[in-house]
N, C-alpha and C. Protein backbone atom coordinates (compact mmCIF):
# COMPACT_ATOMS: atom_id res chain seq x y z
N UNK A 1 111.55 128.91 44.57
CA UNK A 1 110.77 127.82 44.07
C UNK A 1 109.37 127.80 44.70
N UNK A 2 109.33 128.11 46.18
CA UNK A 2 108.28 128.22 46.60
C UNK A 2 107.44 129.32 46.15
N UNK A 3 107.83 130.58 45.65
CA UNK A 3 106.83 131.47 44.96
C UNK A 3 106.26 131.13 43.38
N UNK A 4 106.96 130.42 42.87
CA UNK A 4 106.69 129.80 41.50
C UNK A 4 105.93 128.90 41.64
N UNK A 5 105.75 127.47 42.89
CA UNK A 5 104.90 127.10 43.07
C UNK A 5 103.64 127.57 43.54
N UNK A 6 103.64 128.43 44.27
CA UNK A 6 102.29 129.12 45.16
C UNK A 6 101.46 129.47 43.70
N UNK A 7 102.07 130.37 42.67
CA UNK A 7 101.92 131.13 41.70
C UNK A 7 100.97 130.26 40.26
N UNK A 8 102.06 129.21 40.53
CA UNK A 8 101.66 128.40 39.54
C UNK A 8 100.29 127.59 39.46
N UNK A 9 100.45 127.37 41.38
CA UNK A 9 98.68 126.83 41.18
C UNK A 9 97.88 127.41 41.25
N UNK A 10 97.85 129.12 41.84
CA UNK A 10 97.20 129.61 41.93
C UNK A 10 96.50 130.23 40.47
N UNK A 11 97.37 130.15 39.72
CA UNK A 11 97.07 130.13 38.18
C UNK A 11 96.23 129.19 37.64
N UNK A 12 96.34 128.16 38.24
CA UNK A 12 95.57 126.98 37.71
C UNK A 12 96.20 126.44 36.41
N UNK A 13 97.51 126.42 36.68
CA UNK A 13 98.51 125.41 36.25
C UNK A 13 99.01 126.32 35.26
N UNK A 14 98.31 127.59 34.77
CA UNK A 14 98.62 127.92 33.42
C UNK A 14 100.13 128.70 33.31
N UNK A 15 100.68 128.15 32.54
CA UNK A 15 102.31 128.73 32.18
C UNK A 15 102.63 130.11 31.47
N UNK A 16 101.23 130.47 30.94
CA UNK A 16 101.48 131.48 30.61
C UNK A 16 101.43 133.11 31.43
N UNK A 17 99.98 132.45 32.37
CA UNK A 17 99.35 133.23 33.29
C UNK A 17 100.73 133.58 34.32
N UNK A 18 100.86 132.30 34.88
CA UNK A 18 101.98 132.60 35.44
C UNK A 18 103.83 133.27 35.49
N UNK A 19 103.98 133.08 34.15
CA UNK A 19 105.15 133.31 33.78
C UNK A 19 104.98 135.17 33.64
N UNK A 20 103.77 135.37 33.72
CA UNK A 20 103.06 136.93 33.43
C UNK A 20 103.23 137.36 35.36
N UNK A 21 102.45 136.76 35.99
CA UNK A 21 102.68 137.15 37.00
C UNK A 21 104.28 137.10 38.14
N UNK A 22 105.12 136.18 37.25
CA UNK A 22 106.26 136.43 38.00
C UNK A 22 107.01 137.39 37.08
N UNK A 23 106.70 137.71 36.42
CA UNK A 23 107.44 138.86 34.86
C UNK A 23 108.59 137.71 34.68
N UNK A 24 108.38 136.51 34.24
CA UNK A 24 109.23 135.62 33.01
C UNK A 24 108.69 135.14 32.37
N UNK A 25 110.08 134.72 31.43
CA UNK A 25 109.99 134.01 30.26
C UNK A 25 109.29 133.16 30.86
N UNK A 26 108.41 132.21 29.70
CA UNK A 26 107.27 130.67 30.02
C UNK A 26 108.36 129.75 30.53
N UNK A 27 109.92 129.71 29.18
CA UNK A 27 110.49 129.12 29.42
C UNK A 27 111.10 128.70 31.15
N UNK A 28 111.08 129.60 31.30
CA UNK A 28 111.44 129.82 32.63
C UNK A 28 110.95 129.01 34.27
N UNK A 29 109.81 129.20 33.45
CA UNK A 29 108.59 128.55 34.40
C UNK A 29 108.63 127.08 34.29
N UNK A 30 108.72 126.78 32.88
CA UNK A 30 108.66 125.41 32.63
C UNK A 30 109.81 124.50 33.38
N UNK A 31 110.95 125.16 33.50
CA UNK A 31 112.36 125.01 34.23
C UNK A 31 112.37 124.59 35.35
N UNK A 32 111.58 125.71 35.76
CA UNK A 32 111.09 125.81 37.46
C UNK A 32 110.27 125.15 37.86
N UNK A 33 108.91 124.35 37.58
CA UNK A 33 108.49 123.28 37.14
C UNK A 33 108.97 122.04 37.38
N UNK A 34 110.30 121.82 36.50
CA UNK A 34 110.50 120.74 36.13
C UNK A 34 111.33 119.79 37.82
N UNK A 35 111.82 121.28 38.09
CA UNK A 35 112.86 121.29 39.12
C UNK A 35 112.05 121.10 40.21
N UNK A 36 110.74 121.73 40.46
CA UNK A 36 109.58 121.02 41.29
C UNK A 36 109.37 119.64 41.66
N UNK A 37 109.36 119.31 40.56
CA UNK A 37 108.85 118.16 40.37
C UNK A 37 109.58 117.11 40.20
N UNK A 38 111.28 117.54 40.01
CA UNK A 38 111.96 116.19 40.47
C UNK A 38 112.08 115.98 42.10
N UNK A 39 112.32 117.66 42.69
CA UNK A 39 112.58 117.87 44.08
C UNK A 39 111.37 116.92 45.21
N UNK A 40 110.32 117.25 44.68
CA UNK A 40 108.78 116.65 45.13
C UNK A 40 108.95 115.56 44.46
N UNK A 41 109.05 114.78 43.57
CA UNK A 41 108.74 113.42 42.99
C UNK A 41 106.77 113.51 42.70
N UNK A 42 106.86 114.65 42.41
CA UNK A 42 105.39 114.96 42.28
C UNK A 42 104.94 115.18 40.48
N UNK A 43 103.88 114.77 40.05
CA UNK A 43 103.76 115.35 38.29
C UNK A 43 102.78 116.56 38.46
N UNK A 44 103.19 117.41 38.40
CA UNK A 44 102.58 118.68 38.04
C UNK A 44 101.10 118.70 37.09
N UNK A 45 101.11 117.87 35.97
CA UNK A 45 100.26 117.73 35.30
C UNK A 45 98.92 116.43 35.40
N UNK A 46 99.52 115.90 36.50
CA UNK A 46 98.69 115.13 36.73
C UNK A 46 97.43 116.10 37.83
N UNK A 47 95.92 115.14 38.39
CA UNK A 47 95.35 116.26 38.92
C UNK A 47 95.67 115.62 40.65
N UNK A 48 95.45 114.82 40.84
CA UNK A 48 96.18 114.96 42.51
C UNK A 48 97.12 115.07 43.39
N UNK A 49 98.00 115.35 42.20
CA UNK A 49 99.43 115.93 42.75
C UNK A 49 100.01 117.28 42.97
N UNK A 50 99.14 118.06 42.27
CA UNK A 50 98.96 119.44 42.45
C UNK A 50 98.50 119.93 43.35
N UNK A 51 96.94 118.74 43.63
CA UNK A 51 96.24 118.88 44.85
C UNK A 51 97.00 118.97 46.42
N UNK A 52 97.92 118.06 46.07
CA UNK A 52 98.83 117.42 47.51
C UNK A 52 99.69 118.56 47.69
N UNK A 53 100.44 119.07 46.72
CA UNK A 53 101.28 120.13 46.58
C UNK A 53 100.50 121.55 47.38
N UNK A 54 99.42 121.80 46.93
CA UNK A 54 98.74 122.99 47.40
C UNK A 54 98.28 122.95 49.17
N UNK A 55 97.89 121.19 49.24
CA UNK A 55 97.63 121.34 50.49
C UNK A 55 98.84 121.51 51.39
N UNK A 56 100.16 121.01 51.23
CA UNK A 56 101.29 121.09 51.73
C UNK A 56 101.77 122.56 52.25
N UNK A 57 101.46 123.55 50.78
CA UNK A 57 101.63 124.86 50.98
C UNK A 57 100.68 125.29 52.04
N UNK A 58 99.37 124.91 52.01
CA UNK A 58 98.66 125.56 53.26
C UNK A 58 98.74 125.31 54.64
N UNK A 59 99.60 124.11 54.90
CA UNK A 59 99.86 123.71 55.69
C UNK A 59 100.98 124.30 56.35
N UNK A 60 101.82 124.75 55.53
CA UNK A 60 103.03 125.20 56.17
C UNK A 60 102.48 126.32 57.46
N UNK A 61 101.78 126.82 57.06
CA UNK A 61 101.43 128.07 58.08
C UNK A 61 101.62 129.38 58.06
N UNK A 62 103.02 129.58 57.10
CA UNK A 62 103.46 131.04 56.69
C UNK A 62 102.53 131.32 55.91
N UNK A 63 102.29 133.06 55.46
CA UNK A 63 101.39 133.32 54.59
C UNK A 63 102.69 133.37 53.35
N UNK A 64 102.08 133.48 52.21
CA UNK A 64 103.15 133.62 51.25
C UNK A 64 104.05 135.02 51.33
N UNK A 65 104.94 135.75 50.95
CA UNK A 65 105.96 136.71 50.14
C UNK A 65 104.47 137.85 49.58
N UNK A 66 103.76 137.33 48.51
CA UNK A 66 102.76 137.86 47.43
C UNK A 66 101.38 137.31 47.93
N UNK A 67 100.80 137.69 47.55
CA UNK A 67 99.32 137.39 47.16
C UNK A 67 99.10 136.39 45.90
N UNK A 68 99.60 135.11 46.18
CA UNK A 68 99.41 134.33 44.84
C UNK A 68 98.13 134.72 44.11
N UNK A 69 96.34 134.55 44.66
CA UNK A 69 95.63 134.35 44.14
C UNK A 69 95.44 136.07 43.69
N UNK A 70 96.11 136.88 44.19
CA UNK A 70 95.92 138.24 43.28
C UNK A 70 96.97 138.99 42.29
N UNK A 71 97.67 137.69 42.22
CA UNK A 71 98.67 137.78 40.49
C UNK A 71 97.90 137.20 39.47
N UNK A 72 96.95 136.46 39.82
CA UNK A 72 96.68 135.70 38.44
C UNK A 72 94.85 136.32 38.20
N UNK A 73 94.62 137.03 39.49
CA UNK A 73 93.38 137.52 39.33
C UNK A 73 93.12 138.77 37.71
């Protein structure tokens, strides 16, 4: 979940971009998403909740698994 999120914003929300850079279905993404966002109580589509989400990730301290911002580059 955490690479789908990293991925997803680093996409800049886009479902398609992303579903490209993890090699899935959109559907898939949208799933994964959804499951985000009950887990977080966060809306994905709103704009400062994404914000909060991203800063959280940078915060953690680990670097990611991937290079989020060079899947969607």
């Amino acid at each position: 979940m955490l690479e789908t999120l990293q991925i997803f914003l680093a996409c800049d929300g886009s479902w398609a971009r992303t579903a490209e850079a993890l090699h899935l279905h959109v559907n898939t993404v949208h799933y994964r998403a959804q499951r985000i966002e009950r887990f977080t109580n966060r809306d994905l589509s709103s704009l400062s909740d994404p914000l909060d989400l991203w800063t959280a990730l940078l915060c953690r301290g680990t670097p990611p698994a991937t290079n989020p911002l060079a899947a969607c580059a």
